[in-house]
N, C-alpha and C. Protein backbone atom coordinates (compact mmCIF):
# COMPACT_ATOMS: atom_id res chain seq x y z
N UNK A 1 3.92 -3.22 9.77
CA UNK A 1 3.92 -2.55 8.48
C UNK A 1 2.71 -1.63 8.42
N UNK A 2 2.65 -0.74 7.99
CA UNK A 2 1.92 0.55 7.86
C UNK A 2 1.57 0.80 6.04
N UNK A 3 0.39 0.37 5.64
CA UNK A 3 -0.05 0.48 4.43
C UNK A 3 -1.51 1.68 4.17
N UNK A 4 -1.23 2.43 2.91
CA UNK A 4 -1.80 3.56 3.53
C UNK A 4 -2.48 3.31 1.64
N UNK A 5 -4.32 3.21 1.53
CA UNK A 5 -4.47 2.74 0.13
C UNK A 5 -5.34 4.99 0.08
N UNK A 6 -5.08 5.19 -1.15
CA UNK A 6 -5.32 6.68 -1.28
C UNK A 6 -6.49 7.04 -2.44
N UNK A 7 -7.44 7.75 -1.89
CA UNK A 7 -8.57 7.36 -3.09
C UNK A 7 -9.55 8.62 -2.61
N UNK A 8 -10.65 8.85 -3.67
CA UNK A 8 -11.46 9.63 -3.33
C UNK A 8 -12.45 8.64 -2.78
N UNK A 9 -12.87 7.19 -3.22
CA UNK A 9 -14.16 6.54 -2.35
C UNK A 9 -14.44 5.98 -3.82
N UNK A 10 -13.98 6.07 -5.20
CA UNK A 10 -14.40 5.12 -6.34
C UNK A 10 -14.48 4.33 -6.17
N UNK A 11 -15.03 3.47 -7.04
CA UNK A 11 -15.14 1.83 -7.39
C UNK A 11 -13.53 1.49 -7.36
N UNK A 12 -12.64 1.98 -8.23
CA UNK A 12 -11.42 1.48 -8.31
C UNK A 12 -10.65 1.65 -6.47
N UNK A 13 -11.00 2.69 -6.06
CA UNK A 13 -10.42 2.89 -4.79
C UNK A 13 -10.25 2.04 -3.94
N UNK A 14 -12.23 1.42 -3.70
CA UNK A 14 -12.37 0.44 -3.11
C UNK A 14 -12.04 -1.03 -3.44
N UNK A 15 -11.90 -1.12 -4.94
CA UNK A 15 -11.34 -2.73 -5.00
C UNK A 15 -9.87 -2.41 -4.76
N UNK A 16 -9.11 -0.91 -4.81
CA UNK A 16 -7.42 -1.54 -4.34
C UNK A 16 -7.51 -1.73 -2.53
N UNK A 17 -8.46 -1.32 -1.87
CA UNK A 17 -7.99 -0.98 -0.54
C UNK A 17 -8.96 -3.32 -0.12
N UNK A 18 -9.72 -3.44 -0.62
CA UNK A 18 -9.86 -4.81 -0.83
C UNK A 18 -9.14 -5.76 -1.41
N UNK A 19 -8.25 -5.21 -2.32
CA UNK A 19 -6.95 -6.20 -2.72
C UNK A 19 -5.76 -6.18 -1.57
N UNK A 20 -5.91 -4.94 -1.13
CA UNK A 20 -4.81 -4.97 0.04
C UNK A 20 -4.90 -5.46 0.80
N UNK A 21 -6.44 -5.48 1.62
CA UNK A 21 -6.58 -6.86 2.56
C UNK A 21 -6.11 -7.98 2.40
N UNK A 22 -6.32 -8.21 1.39
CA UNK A 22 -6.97 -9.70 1.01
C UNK A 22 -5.08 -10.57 0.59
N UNK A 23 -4.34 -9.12 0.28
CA UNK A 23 -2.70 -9.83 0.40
C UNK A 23 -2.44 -9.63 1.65
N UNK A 24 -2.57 -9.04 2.62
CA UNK A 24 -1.78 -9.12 3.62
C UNK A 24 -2.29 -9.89 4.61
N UNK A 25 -3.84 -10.38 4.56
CA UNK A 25 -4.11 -11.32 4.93
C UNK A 25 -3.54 -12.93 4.60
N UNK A 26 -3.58 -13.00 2.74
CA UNK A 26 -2.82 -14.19 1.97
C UNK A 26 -1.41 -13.97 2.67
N UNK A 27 -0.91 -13.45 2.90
CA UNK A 27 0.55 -13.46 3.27
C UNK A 27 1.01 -13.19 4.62
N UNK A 28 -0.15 -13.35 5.41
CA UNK A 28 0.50 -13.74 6.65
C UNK A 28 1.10 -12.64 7.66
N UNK A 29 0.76 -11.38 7.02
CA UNK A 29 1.49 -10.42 7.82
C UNK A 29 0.55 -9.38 8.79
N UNK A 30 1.15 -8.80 9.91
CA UNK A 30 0.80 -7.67 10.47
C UNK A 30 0.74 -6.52 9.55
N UNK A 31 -0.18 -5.91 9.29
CA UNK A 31 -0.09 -4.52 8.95
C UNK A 31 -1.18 -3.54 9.18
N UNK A 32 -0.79 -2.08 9.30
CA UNK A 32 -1.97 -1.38 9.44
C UNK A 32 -2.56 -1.08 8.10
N UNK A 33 -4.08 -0.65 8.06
CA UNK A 33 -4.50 -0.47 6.44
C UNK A 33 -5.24 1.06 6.75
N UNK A 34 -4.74 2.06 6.23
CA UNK A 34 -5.53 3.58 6.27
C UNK A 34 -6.14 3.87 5.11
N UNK A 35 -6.91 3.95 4.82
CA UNK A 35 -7.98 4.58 3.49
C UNK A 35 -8.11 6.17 4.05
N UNK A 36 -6.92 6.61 3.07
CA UNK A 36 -7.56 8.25 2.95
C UNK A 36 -7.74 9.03 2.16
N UNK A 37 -8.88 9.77 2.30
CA UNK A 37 -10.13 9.64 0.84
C UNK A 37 -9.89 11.19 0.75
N UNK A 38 -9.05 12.07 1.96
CA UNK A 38 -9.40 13.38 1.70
C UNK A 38 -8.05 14.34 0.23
N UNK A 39 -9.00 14.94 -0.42
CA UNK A 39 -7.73 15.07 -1.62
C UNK A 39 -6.67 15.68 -1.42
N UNK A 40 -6.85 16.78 -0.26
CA UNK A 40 -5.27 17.52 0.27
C UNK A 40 -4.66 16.48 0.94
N UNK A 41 -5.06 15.64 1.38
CA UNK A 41 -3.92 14.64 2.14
C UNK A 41 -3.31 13.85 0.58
N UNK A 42 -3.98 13.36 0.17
CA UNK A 42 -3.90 12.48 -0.78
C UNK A 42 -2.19 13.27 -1.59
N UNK A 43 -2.66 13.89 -2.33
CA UNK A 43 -1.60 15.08 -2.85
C UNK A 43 -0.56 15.78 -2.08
N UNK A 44 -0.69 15.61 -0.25
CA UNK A 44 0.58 15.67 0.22
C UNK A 44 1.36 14.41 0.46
N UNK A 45 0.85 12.96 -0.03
CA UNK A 45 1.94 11.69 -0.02
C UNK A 45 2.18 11.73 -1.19
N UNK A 46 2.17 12.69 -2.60
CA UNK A 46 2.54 12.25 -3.70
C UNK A 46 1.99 11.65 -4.48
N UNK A 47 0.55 10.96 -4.78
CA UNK A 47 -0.24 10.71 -5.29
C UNK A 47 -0.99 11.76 -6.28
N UNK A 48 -0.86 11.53 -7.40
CA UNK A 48 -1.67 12.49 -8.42
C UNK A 48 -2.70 11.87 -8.89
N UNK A 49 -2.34 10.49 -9.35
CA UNK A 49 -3.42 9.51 -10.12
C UNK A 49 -4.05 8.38 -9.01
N UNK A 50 -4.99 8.30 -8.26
CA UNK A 50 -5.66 7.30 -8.08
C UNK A 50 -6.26 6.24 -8.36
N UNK A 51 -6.35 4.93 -8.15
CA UNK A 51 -5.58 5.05 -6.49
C UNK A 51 -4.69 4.71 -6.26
N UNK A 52 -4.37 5.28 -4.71
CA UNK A 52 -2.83 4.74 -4.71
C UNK A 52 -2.11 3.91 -3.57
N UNK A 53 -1.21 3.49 -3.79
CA UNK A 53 -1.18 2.50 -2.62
C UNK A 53 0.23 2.67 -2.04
N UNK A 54 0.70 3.32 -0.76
CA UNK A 54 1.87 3.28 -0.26
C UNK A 54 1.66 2.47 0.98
N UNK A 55 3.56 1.73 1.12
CA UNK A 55 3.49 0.95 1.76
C UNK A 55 4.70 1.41 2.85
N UNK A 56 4.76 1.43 4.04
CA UNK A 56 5.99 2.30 5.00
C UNK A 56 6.26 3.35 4.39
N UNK A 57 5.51 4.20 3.95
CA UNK A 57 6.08 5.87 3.72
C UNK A 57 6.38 5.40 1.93
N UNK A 58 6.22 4.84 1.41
CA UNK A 58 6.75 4.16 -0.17
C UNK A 58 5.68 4.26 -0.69
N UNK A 59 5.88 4.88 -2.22
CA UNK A 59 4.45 4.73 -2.84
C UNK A 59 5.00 3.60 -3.67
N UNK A 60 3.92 2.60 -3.70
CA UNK A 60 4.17 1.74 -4.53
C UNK A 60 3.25 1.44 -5.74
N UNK A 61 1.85 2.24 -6.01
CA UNK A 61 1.43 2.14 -7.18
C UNK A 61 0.23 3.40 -6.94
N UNK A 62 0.00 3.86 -8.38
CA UNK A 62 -0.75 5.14 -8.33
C UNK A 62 -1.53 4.83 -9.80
N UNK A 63 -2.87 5.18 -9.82
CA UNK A 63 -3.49 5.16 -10.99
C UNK A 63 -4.15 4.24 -11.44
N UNK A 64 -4.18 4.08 -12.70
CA UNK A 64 -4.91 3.04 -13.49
C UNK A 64 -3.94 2.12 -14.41
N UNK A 65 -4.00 0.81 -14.70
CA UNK A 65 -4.87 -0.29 -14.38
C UNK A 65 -4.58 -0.14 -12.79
N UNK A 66 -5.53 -0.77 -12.20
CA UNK A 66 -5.29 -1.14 -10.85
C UNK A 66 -4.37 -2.57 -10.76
N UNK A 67 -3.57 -3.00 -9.73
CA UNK A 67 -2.36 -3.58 -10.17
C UNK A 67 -3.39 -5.27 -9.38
N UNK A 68 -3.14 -6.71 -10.13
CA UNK A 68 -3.88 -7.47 -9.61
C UNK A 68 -3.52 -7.81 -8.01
N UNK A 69 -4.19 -8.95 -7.74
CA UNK A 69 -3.77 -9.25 -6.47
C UNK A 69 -2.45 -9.74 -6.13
N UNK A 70 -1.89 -10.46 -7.21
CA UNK A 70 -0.29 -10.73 -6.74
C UNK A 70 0.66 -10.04 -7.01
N UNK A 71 0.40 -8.99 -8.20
CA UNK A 71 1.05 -7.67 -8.15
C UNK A 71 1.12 -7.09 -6.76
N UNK A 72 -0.18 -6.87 -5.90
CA UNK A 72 -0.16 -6.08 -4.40
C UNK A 72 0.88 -7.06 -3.66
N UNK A 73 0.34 -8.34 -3.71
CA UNK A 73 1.21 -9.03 -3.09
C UNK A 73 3.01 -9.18 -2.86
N UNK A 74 3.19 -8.81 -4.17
CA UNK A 74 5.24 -8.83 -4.63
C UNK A 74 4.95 -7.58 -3.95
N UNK A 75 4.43 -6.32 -4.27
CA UNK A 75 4.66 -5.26 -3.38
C UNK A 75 4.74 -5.19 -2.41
N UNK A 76 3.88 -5.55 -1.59
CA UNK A 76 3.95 -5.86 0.22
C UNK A 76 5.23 -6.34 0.42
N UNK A 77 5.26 -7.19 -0.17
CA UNK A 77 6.01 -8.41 0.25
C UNK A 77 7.82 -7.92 0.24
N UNK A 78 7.96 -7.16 -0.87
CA UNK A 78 9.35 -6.79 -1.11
C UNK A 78 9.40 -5.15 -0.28
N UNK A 79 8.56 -4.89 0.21
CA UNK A 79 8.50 -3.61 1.32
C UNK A 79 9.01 -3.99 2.68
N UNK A 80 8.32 -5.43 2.97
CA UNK A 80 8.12 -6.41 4.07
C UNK A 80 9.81 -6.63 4.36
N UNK A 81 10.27 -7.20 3.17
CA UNK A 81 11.84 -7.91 3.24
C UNK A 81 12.42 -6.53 3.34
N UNK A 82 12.35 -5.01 3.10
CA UNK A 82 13.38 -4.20 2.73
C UNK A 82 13.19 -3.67 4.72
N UNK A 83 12.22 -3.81 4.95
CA UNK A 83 12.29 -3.34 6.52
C UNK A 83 12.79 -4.45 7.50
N UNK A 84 13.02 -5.45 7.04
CA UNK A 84 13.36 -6.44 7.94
C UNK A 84 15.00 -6.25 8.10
N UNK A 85 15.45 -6.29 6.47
CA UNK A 85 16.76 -6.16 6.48
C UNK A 85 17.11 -5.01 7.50
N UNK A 86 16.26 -3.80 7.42
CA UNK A 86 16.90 -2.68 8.20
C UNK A 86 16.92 -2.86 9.62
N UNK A 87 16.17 -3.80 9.93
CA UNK A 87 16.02 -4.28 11.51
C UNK A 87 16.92 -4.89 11.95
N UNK A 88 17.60 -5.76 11.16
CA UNK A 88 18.69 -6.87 11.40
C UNK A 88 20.14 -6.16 11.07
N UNK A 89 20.17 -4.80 10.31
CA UNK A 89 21.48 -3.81 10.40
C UNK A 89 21.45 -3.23 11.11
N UNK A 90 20.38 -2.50 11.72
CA UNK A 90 20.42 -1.65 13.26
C UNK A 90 20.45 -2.52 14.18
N UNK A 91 20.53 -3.81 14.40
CA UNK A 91 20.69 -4.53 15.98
C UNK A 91 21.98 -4.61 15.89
N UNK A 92 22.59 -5.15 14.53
CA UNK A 92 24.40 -5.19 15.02
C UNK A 92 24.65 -4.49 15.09
């Protein structure tokens, strides 16, 4: 899994890209974690409000409140199940 947290380098930036650890560590999974802080990138994944957090090419949260830790967590997690399924329709 490929998780990509989007920020200029705020306080809020850094506690989402530390909540993201800290679920995909709680949950057991492989994933990559990219912090990218530069604002033309940021604004070419679709992000307006920081920060933001996409997960496989998916944005899954942008802005303020920052979403808690088991909020990140159902997110991962239901990103996690939607790529699996696609793994198990492309083998049959």
């Amino acid at each position: 899994m490929e998780i990509k947290v989007l920020g200029p380098g705020c306080a809020n930036c850094r506690k989402m890209e530390e909540t993201a650890k800290t679920a995909v560590k709680e949950l057991g999974i492989e994933a990559k974690i990219e912090k990218i802080t530069d604002i033309g990138q940021i604004a070419m994944h679709g992000i307006l409000s920081t920060p933001g957090l996409i997960a496989n090419g998916k944005i899954k949260h942008s802005g303020k409140p920052l979403p808690s830790l088991e909020k990140v967590k159902a997110l991962i997690k239901g990103e996690r199940n939607v790529s699996v399924e696609c793994e198990v329709m492309s083998a049959e």
